[in-house]
PDB file of N, CA and C in Angstrom:
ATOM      1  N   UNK A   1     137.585 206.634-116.546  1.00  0.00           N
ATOM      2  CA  UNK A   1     137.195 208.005-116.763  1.00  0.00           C
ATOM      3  C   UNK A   1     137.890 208.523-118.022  1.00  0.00           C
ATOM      4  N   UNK A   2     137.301 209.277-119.040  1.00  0.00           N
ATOM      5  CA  UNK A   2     137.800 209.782-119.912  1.00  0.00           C
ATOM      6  C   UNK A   2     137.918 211.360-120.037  1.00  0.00           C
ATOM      7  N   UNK A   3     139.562 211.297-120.201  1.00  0.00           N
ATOM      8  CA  UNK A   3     140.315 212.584-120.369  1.00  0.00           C
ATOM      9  C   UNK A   3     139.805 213.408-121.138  1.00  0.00           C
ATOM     10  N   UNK A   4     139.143 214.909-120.853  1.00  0.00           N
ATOM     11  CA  UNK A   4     138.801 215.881-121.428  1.00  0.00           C
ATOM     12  C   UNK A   4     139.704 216.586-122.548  1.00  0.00           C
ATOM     13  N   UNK A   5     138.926 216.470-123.776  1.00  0.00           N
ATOM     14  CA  UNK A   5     140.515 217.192-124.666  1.00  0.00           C
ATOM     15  C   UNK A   5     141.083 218.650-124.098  1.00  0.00           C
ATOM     16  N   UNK A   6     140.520 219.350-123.897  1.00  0.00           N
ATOM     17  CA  UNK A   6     141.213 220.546-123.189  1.00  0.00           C
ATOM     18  C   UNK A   6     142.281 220.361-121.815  1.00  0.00           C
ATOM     19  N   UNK A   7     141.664 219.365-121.422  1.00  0.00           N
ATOM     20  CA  UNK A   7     142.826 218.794-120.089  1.00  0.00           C
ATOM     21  C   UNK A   7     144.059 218.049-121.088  1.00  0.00           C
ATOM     22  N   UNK A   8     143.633 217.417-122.426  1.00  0.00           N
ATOM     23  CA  UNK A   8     144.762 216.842-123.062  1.00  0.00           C
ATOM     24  C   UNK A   8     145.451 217.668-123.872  1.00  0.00           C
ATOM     25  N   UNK A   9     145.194 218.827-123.998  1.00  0.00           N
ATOM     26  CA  UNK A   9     145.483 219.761-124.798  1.00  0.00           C
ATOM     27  C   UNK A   9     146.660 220.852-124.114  1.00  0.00           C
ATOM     28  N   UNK A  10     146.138 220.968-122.787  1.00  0.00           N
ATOM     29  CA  UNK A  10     146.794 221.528-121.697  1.00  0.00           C
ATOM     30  C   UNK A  10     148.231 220.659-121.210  1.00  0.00           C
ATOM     31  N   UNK A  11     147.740 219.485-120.572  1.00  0.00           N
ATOM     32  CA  UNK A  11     149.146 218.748-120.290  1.00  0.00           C
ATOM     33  C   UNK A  11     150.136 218.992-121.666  1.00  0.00           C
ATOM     34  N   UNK A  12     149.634 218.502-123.168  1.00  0.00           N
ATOM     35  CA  UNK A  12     150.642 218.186-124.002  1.00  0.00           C
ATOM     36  C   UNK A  12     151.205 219.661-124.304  1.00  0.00           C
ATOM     37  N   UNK A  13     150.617 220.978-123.681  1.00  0.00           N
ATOM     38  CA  UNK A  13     151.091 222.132-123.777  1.00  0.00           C
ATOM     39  C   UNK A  13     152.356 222.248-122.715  1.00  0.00           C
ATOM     40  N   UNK A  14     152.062 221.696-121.571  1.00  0.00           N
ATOM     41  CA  UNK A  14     152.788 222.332-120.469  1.00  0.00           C
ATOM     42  C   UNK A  14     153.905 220.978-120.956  1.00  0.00           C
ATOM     43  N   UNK A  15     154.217 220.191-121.704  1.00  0.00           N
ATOM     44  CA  UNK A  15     154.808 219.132-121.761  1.00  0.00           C
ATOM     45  C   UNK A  15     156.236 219.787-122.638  1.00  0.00           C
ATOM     46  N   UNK A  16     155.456 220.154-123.811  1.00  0.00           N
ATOM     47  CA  UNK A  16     156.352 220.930-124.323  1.00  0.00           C
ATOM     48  C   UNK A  16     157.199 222.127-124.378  1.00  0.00           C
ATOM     49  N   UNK A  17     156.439 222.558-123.169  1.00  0.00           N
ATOM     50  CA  UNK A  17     156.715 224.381-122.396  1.00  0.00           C
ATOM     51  C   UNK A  17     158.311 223.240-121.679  1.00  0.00           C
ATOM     52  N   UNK A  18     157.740 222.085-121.386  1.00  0.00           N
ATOM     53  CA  UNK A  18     159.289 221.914-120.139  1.00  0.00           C
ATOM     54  C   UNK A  18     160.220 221.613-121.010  1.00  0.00           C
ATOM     55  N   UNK A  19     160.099 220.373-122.524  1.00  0.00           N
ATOM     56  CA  UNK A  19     161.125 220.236-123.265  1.00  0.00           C
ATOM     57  C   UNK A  19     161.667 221.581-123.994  1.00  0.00           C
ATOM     58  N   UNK A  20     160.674 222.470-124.250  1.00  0.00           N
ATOM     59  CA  UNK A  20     161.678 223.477-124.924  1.00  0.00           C
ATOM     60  C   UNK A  20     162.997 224.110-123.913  1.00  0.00           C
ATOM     61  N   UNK A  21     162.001 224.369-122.335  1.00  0.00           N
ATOM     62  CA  UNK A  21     163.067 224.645-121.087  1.00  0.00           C
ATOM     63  C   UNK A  21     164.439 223.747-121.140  1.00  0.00           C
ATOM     64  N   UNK A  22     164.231 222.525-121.071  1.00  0.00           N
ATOM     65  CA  UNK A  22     165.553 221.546-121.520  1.00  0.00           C
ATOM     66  C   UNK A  22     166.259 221.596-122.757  1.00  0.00           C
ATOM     67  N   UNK A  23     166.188 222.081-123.751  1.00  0.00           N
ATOM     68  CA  UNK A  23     166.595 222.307-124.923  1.00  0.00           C
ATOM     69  C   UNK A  23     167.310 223.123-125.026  1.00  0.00           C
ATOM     70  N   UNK A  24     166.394 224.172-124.211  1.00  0.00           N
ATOM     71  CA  UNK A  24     167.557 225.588-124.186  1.00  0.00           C
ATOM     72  C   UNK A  24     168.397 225.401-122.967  1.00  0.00           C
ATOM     73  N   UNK A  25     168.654 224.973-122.084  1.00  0.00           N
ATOM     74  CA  UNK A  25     169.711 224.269-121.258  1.00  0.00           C
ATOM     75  C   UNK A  25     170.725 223.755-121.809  1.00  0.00           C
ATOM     76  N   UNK A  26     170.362 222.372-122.345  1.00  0.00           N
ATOM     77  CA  UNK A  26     171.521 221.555-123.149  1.00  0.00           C
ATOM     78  C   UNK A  26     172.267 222.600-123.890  1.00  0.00           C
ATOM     79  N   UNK A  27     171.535 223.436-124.596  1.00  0.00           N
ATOM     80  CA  UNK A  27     172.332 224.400-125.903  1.00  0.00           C
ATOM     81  C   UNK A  27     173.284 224.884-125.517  1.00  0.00           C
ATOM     82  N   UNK A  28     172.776 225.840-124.126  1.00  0.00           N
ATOM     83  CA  UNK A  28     173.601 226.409-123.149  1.00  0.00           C
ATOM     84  C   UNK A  28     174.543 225.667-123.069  1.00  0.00           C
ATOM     85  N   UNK A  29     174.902 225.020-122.578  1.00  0.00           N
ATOM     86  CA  UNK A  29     175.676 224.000-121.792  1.00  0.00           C
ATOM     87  C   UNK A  29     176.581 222.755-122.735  1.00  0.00           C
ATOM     88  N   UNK A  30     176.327 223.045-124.254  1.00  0.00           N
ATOM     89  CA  UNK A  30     177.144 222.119-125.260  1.00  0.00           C
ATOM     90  C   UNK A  30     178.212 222.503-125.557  1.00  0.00           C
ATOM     91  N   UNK A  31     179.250 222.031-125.786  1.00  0.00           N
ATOM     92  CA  UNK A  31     180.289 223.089-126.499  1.00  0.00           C
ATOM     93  C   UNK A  31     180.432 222.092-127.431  1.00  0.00           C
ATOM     94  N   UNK A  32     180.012 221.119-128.189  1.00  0.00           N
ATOM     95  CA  UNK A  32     180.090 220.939-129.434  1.00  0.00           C
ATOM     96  C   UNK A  32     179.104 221.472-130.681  1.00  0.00           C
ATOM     97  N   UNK A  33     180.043 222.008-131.457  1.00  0.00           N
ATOM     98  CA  UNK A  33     179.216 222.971-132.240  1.00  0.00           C
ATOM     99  C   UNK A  33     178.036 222.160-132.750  1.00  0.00           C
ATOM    100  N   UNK A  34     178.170 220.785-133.570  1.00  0.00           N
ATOM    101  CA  UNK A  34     177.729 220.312-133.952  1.00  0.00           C
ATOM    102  C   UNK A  34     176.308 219.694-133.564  1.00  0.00           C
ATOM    103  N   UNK A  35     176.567 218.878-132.374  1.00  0.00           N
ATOM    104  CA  UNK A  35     175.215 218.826-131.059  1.00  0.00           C
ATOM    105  C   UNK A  35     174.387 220.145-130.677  1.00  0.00           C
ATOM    106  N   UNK A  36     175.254 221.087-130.606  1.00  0.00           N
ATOM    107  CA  UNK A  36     174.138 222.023-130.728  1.00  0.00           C
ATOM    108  C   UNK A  36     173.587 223.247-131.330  1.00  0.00           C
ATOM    109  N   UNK A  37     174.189 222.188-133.026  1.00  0.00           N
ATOM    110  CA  UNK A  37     172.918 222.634-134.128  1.00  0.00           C
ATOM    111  C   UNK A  37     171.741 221.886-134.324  1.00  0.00           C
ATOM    112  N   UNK A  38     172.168 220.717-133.779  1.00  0.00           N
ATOM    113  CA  UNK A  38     171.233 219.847-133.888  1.00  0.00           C
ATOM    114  C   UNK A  38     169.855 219.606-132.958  1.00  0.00           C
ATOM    115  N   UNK A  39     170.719 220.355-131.487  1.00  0.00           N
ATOM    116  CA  UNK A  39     169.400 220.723-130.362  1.00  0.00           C
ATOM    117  C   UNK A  39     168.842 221.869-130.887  1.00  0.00           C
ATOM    118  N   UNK A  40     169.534 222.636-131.659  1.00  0.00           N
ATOM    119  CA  UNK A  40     168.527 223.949-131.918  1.00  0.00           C
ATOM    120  C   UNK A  40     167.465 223.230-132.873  1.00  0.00           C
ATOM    121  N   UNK A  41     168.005 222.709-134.005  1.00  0.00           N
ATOM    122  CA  UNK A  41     166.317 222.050-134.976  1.00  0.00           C
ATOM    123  C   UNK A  41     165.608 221.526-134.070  1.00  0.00           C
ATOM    124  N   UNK A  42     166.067 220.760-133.085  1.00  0.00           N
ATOM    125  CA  UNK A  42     165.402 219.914-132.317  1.00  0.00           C
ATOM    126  C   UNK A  42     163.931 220.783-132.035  1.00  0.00           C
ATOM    127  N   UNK A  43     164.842 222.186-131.281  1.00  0.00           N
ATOM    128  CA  UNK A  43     163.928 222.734-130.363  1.00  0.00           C
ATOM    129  C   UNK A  43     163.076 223.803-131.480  1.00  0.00           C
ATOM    130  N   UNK A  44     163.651 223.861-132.684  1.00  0.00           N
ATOM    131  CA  UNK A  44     162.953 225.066-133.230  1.00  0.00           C
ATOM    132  C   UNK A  44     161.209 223.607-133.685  1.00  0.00           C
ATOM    133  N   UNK A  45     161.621 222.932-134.082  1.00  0.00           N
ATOM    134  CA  UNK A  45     160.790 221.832-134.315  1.00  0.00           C
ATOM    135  C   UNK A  45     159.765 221.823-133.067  1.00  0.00           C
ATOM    136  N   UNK A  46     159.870 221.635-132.179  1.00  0.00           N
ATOM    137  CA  UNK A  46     159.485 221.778-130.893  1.00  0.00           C
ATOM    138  C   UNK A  46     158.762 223.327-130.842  1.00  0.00           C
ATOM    139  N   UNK A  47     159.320 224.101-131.043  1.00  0.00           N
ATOM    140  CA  UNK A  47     158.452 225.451-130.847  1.00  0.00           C
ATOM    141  C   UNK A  47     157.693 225.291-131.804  1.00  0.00           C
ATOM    142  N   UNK A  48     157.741 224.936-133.113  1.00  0.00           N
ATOM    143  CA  UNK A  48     156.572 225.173-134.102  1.00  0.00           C
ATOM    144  C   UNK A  48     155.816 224.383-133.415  1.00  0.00           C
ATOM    145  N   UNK A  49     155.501 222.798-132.852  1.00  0.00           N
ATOM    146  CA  UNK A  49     154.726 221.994-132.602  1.00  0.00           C
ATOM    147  C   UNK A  49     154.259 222.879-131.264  1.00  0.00           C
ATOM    148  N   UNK A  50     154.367 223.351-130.524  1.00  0.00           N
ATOM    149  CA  UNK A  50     154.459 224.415-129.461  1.00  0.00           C
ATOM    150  C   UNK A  50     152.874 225.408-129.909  1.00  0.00           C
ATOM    151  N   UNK A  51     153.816 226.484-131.047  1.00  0.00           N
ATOM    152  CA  UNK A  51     152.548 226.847-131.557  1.00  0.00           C
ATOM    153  C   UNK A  51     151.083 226.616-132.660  1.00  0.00           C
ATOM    154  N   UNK A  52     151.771 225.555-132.751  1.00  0.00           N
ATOM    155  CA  UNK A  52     150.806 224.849-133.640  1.00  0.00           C
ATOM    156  C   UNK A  52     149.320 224.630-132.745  1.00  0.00           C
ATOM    157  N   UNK A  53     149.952 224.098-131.491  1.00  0.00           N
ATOM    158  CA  UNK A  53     148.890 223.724-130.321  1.00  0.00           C
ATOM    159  C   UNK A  53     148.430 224.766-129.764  1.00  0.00           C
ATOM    160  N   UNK A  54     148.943 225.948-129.286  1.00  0.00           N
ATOM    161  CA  UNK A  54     148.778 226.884-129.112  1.00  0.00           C
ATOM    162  C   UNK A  54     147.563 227.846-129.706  1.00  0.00           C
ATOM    163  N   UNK A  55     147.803 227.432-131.256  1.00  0.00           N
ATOM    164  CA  UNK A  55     146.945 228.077-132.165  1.00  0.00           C
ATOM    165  C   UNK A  55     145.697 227.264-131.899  1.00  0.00           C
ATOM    166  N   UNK A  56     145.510 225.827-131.887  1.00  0.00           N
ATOM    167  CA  UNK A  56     144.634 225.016-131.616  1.00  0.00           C
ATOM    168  C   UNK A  56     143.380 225.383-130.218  1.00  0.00           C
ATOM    169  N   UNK A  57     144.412 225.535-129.627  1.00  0.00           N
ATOM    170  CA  UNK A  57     144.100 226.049-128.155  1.00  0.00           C
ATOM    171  C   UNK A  57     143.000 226.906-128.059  1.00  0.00           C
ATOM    172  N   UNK A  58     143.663 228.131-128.745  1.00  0.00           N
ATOM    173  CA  UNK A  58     142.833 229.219-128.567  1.00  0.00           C
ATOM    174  C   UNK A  58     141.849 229.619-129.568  1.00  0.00           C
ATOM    175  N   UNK A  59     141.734 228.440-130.629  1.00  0.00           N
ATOM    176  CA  UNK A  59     140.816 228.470-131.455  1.00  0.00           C
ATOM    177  C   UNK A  59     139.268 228.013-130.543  1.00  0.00           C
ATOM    178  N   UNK A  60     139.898 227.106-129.802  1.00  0.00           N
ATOM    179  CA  UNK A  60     138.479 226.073-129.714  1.00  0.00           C
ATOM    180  C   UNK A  60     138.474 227.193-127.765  1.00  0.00           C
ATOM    181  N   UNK A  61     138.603 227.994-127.586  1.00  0.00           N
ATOM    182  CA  UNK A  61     139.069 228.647-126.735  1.00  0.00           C
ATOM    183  C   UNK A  61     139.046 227.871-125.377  1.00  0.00           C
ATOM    184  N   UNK A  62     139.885 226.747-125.360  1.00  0.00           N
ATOM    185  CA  UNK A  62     141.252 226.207-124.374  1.00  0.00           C
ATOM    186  C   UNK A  62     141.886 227.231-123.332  1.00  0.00           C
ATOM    187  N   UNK A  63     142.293 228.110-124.216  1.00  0.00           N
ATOM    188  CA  UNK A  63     143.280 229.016-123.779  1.00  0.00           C
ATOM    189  C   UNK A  63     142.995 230.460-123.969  1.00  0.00           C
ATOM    190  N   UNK A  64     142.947 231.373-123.021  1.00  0.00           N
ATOM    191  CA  UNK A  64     142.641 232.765-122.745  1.00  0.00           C
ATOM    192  C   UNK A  64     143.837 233.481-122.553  1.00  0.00           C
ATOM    193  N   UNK A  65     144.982 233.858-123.733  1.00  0.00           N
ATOM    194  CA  UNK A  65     145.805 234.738-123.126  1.00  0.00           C
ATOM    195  C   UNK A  65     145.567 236.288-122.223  1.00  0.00           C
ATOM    196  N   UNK A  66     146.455 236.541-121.265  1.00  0.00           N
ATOM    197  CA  UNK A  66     145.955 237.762-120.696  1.00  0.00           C
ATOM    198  C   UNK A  66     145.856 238.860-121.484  1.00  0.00           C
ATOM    199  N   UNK A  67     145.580 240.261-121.036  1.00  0.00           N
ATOM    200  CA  UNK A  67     145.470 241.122-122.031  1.00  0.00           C
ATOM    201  C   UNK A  67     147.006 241.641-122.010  1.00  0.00           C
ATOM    202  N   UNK A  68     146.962 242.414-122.813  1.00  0.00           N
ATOM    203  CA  UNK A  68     148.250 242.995-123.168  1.00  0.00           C
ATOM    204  C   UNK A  68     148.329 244.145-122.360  1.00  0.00           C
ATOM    205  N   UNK A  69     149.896 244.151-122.283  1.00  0.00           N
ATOM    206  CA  UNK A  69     150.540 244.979-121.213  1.00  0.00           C
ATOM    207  C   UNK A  69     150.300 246.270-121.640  1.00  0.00           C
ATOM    208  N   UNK A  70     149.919 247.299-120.953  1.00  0.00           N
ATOM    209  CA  UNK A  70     150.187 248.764-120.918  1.00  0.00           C
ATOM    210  C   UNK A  70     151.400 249.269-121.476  1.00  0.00           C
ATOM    211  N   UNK A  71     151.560 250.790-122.590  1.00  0.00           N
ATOM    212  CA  UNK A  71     152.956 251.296-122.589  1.00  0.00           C
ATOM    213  C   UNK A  71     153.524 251.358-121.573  1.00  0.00           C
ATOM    214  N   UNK A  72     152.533 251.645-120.336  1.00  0.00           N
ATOM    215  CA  UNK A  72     153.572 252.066-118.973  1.00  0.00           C
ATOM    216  C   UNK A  72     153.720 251.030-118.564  1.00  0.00           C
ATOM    217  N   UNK A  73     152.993 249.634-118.216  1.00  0.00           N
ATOM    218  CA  UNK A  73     153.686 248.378-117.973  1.00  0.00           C
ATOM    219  C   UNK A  73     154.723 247.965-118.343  1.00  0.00           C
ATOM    220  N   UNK A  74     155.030 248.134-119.780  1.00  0.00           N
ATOM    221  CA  UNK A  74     156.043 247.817-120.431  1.00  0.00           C
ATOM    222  C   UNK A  74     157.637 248.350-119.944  1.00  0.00           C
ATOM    223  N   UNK A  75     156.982 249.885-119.805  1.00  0.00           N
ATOM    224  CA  UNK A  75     158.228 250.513-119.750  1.00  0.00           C
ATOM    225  C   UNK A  75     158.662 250.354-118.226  1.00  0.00           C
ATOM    226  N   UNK A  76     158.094 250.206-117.803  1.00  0.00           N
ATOM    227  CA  UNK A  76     158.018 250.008-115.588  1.00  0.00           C
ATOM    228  C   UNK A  76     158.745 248.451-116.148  1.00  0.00           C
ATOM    229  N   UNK A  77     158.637 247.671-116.837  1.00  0.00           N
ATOM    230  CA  UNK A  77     159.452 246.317-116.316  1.00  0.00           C
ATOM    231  C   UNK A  77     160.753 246.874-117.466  1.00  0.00           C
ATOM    232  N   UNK A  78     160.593 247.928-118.397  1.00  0.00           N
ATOM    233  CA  UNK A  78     161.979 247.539-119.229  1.00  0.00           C
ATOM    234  C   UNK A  78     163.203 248.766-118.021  1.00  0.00           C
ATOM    235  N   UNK A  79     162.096 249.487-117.036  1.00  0.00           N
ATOM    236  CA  UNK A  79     163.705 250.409-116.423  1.00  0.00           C
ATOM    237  C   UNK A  79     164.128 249.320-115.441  1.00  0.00           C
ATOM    238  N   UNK A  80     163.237 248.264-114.675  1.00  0.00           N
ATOM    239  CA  UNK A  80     163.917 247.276-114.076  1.00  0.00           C
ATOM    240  C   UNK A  80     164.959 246.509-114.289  1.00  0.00           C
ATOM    241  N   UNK A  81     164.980 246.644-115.778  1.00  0.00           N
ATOM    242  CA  UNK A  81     166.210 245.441-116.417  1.00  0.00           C
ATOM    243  C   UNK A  81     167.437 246.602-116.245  1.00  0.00           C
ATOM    244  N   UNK A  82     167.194 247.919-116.456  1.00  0.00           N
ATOM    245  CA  UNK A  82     167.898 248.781-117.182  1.00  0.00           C
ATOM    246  C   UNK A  82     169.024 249.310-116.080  1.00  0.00           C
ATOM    247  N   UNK A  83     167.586 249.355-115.159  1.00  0.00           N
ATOM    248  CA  UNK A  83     168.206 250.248-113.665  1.00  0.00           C
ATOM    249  C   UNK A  83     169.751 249.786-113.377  1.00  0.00           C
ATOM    250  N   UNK A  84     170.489 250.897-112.319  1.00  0.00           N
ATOM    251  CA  UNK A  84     171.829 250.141-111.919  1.00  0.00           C
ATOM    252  C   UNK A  84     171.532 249.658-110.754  1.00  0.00           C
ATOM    253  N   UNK A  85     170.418 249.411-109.973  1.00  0.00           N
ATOM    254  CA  UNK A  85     169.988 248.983-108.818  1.00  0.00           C
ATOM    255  C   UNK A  85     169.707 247.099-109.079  1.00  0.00           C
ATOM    256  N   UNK A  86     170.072 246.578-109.726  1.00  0.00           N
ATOM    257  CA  UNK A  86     169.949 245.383-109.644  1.00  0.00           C
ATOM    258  C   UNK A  86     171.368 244.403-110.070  1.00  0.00           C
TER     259      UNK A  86
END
């Protein structure tokens, strides 16, 4: 059976959604300065290839981002961060 490019387009999306997740872990978690300048190119490299596909995506329309949030959406999730209730 042959793999649909949008199904290949998708995995190699969600592939790189997890290495960037690991990237920014390691960074976290280095305390040599040096290693992690080197995970950051890693990962900034990684995000461009990220949106590169991304852009691809939603050209050949792959990908449907949602619509954009409301001012009041916005502001309803920024008093959540803000609140002293959490």
């Amino acid at each position: 059976m042959q793999m649909q490019e949008k199904t290949m387009v998708a995995d190699t999306l969600a592939g790189i959604n997890g290495e960037l997740e690991r990237y920014g872990s390691m960074i976290a978690q280095t305390e040599n300065k040096e290693l992690k300048q080197v995970l950051k190119q890693m990962r900034n490299a990684c995000e461009q290839s990220q949106e590169e596909l991304y852009q691809i995506a939603r050209e050949k329309s792959y990908y449907v981002p949602a619509s954009q949030a409301t001012q009041e959406e916005v502001a309803h999730v920024k008093s959540l961060f803000t609140s002293e209730t959490i």
